[in-house]
PDB file of N, CA and C in Angstrom:
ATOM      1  N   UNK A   1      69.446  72.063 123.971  1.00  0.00           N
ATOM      2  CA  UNK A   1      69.403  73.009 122.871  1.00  0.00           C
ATOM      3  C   UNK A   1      70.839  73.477 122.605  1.00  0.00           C
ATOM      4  N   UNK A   2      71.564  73.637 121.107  1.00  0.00           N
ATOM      5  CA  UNK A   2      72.597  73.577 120.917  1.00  0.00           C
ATOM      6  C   UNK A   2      72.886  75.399 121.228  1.00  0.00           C
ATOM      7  N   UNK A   3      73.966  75.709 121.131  1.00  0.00           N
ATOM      8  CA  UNK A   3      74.206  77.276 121.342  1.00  0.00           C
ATOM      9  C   UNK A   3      74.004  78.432 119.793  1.00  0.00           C
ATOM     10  N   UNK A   4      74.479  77.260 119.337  1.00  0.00           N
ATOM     11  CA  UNK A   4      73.941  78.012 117.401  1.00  0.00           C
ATOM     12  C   UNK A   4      72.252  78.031 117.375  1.00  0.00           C
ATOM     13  N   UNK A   5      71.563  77.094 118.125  1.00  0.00           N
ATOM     14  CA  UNK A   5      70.105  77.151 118.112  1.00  0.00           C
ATOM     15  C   UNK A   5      69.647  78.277 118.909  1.00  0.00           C
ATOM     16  N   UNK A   6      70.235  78.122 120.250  1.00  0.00           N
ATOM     17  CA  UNK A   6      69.893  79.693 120.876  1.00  0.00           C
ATOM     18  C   UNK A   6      70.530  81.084 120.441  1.00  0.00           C
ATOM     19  N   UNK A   7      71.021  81.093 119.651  1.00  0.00           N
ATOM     20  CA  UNK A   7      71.547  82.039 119.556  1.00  0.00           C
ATOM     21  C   UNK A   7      70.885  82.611 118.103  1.00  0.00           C
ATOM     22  N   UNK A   8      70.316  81.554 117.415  1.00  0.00           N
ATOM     23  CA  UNK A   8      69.801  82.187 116.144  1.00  0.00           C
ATOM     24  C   UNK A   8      68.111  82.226 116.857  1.00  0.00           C
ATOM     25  N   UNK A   9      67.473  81.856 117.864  1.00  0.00           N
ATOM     26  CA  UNK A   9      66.298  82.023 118.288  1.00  0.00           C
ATOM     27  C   UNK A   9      66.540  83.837 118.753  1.00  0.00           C
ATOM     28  N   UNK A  10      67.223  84.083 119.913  1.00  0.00           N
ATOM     29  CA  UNK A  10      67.856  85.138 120.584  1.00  0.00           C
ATOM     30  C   UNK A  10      67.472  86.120 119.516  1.00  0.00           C
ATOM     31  N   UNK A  11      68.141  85.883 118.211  1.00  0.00           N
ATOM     32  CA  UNK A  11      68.514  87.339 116.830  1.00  0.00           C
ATOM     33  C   UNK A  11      66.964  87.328 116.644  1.00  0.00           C
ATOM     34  N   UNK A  12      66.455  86.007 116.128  1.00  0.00           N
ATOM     35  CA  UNK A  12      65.066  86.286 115.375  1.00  0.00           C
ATOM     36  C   UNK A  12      64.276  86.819 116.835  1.00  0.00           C
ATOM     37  N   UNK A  13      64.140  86.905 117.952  1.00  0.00           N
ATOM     38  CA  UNK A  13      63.858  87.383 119.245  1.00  0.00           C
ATOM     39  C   UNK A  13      63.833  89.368 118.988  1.00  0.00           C
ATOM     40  N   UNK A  14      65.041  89.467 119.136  1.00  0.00           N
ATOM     41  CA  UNK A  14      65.702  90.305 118.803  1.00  0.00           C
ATOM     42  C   UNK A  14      64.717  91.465 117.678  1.00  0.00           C
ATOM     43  N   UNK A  15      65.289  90.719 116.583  1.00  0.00           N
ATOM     44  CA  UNK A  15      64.229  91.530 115.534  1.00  0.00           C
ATOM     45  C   UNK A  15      62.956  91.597 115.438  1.00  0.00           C
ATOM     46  N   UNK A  16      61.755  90.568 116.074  1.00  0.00           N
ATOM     47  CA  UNK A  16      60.842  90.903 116.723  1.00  0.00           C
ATOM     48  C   UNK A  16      60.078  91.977 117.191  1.00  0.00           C
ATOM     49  N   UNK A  17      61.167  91.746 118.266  1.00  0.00           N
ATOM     50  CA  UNK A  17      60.769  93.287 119.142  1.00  0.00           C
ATOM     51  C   UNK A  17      60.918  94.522 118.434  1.00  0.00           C
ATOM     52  N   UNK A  18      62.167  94.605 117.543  1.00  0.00           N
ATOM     53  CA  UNK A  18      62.400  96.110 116.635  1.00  0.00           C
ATOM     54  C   UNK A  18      60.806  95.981 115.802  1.00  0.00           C
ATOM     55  N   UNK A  19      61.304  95.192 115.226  1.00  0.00           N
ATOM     56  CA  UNK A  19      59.816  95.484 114.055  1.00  0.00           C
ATOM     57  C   UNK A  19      58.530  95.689 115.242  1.00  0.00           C
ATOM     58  N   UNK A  20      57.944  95.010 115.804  1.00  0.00           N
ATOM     59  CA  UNK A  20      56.914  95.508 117.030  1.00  0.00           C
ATOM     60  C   UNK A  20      57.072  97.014 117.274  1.00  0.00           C
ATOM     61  N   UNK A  21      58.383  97.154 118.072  1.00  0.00           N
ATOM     62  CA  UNK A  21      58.313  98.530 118.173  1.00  0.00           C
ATOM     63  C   UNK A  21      58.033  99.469 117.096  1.00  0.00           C
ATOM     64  N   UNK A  22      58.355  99.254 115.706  1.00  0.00           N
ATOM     65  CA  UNK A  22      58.340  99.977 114.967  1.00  0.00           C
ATOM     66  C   UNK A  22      56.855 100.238 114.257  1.00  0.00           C
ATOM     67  N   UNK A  23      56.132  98.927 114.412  1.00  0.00           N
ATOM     68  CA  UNK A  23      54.802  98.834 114.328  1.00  0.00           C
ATOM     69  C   UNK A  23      54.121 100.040 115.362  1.00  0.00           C
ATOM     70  N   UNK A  24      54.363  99.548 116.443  1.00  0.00           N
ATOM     71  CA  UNK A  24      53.803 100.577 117.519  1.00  0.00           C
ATOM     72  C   UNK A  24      54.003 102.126 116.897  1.00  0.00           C
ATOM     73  N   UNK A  25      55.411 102.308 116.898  1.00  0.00           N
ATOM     74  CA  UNK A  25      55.567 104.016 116.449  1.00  0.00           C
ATOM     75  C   UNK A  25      54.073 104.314 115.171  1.00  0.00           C
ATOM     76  N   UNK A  26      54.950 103.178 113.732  1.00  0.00           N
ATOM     77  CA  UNK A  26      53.760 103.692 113.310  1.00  0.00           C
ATOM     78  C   UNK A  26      52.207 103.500 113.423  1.00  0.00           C
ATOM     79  N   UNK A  27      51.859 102.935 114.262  1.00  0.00           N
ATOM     80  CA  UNK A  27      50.539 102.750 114.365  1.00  0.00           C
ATOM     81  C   UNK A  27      49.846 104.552 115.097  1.00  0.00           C
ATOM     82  N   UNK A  28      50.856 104.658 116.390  1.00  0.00           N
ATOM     83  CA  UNK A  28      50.539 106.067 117.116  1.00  0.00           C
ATOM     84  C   UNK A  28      50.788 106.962 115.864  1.00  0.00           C
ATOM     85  N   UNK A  29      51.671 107.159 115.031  1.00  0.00           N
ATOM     86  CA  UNK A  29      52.040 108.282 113.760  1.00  0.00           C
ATOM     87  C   UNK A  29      50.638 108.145 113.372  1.00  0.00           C
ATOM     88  N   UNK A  30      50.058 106.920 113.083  1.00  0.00           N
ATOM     89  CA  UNK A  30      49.188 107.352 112.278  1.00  0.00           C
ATOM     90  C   UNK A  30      47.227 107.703 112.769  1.00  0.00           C
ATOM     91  N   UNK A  31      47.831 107.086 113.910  1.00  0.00           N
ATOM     92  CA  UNK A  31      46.775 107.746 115.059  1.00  0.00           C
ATOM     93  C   UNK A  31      46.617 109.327 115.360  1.00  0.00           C
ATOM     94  N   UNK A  32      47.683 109.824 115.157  1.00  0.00           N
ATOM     95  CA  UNK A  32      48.112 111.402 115.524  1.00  0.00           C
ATOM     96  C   UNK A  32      47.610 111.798 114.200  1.00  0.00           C
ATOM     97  N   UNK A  33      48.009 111.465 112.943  1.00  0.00           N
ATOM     98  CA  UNK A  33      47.584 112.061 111.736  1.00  0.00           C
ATOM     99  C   UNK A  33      46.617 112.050 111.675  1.00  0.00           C
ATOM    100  N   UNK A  34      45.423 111.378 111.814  1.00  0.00           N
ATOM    101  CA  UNK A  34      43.898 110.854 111.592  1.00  0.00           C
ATOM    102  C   UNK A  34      43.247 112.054 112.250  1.00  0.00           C
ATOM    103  N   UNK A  35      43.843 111.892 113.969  1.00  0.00           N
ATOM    104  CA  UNK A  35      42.985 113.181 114.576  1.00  0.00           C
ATOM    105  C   UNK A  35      43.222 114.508 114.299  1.00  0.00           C
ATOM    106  N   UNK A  36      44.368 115.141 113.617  1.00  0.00           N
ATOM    107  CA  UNK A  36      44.930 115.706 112.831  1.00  0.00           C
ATOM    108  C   UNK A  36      43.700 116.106 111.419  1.00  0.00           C
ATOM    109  N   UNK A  37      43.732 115.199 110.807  1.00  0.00           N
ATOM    110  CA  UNK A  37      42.813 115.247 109.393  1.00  0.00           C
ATOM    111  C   UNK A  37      41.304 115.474 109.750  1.00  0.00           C
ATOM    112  N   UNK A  38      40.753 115.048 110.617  1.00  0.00           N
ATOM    113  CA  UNK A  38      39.567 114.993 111.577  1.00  0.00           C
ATOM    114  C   UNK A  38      39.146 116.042 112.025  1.00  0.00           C
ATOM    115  N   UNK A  39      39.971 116.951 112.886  1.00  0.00           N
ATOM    116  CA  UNK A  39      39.763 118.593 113.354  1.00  0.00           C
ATOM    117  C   UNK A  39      40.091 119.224 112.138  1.00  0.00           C
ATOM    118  N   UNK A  40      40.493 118.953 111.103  1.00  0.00           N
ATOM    119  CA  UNK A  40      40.864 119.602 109.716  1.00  0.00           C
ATOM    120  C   UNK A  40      39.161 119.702 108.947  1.00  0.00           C
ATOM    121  N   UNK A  41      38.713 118.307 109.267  1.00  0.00           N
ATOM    122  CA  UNK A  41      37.930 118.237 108.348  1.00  0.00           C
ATOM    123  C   UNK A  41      36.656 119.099 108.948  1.00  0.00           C
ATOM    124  N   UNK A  42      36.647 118.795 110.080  1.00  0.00           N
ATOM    125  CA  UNK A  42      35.566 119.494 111.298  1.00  0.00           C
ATOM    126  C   UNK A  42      35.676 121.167 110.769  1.00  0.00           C
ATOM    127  N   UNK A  43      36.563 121.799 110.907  1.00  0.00           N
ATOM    128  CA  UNK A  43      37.043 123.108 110.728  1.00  0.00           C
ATOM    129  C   UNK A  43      36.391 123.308 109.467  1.00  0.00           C
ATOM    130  N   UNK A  44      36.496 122.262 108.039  1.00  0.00           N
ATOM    131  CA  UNK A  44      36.187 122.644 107.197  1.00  0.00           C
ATOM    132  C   UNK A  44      34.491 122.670 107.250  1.00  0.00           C
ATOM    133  N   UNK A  45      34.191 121.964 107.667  1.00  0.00           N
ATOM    134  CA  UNK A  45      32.406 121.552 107.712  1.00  0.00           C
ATOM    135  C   UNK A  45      31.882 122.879 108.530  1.00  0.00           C
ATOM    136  N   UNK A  46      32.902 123.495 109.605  1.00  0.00           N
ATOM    137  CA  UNK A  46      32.238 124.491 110.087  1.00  0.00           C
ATOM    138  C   UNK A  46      32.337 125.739 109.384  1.00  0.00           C
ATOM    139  N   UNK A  47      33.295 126.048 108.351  1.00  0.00           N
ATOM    140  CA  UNK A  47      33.457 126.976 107.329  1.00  0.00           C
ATOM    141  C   UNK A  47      32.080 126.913 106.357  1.00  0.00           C
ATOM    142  N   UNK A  48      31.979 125.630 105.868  1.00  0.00           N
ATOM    143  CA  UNK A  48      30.891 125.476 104.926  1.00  0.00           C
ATOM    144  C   UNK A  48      29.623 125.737 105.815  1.00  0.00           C
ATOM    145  N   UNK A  49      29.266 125.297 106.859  1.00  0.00           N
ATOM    146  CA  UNK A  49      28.295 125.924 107.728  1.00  0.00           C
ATOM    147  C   UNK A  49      27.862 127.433 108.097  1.00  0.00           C
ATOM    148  N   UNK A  50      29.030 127.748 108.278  1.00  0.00           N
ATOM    149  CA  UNK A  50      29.087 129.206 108.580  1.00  0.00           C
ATOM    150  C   UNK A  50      28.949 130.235 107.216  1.00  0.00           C
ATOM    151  N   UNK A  51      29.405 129.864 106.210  1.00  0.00           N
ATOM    152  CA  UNK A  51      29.137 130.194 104.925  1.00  0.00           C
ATOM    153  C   UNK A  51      27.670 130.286 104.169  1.00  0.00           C
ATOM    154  N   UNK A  52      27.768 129.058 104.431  1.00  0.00           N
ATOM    155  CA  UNK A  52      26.099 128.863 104.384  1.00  0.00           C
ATOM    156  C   UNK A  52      25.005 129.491 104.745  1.00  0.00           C
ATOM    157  N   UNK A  53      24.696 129.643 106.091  1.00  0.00           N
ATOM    158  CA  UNK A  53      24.384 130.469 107.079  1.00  0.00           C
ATOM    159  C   UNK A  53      24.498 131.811 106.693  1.00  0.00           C
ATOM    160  N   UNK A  54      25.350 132.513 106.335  1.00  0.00           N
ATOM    161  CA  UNK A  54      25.652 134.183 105.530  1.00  0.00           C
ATOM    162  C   UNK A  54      25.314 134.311 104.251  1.00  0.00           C
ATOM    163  N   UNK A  55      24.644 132.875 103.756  1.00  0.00           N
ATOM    164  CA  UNK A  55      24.136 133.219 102.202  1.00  0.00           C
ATOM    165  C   UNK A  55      25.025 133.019 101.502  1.00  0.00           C
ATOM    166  N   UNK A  56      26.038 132.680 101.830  1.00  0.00           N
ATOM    167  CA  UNK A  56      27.234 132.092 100.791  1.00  0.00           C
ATOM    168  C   UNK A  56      26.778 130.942 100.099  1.00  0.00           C
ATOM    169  N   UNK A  57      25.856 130.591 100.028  1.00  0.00           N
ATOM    170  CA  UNK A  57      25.559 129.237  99.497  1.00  0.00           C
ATOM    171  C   UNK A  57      24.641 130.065  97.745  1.00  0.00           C
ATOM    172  N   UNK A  58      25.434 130.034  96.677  1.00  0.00           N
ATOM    173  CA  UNK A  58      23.841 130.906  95.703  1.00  0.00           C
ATOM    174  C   UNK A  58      23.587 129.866  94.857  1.00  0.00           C
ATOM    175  N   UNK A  59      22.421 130.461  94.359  1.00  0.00           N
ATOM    176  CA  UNK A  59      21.439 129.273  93.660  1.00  0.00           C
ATOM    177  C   UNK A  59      21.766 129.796  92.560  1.00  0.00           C
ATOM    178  N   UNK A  60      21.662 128.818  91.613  1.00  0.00           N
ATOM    179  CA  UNK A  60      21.954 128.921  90.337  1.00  0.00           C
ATOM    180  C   UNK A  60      21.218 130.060  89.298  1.00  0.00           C
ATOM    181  N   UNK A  61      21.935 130.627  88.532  1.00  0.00           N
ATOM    182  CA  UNK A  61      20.737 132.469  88.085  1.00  0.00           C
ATOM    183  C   UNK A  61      20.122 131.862  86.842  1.00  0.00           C
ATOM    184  N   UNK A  62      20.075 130.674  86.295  1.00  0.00           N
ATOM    185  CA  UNK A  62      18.886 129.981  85.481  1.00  0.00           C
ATOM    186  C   UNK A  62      18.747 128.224  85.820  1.00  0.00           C
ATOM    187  N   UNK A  63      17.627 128.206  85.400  1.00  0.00           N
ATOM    188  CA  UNK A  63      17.196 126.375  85.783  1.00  0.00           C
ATOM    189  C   UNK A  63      18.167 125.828  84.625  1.00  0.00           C
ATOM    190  N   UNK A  64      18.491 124.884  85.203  1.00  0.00           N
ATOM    191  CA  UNK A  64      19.326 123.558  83.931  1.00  0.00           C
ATOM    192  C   UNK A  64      17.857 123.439  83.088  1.00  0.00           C
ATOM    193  N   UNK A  65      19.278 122.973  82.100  1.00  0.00           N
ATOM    194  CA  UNK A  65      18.106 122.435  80.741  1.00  0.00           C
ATOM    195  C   UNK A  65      17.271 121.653  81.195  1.00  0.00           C
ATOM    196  N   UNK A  66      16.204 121.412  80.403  1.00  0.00           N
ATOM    197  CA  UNK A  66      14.971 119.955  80.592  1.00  0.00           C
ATOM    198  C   UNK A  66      15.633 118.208  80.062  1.00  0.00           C
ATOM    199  N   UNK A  67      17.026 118.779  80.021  1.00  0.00           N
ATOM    200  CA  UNK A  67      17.104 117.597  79.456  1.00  0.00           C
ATOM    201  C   UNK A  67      17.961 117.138  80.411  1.00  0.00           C
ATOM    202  N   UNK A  68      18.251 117.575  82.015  1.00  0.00           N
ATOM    203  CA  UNK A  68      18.949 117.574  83.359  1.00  0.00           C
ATOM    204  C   UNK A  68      17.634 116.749  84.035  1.00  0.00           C
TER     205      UNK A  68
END
């Protein structure tokens, strides 16, 4: 194998691994955000629950038209 051959294997080697790594970072970033958005959304479902529950929920003060 010539030394210009290893040496351009080596770089593309090289950049590989950066991009991998960089995959990795963002893959965990976006692992962290998800569970993030998740206890967000939870929080919200327990607001609407809890709301609910106190009668926060009101019914409409006439029926829709007949044509609903």
């Amino acid at each position: 194998m010539s030394d210009e051959r290893l040496a351009h294997l080596e770089a593309r080697y090289l950049w590989l691994e950066r991009h991998v790594a960089g995959q990795d970072k963002a893959m965990a970033d976006m692992g962290d955000e998800i569970r993030k958005l998740r206890r967000e959304m939870e929080s919200f479902r327990e607001r609407i629950r809890v709301s609910d529950a106190a009668g926060g929920a009101e019914e409409p003060e006439e029926p829709p038209p007949p044509h609903y």
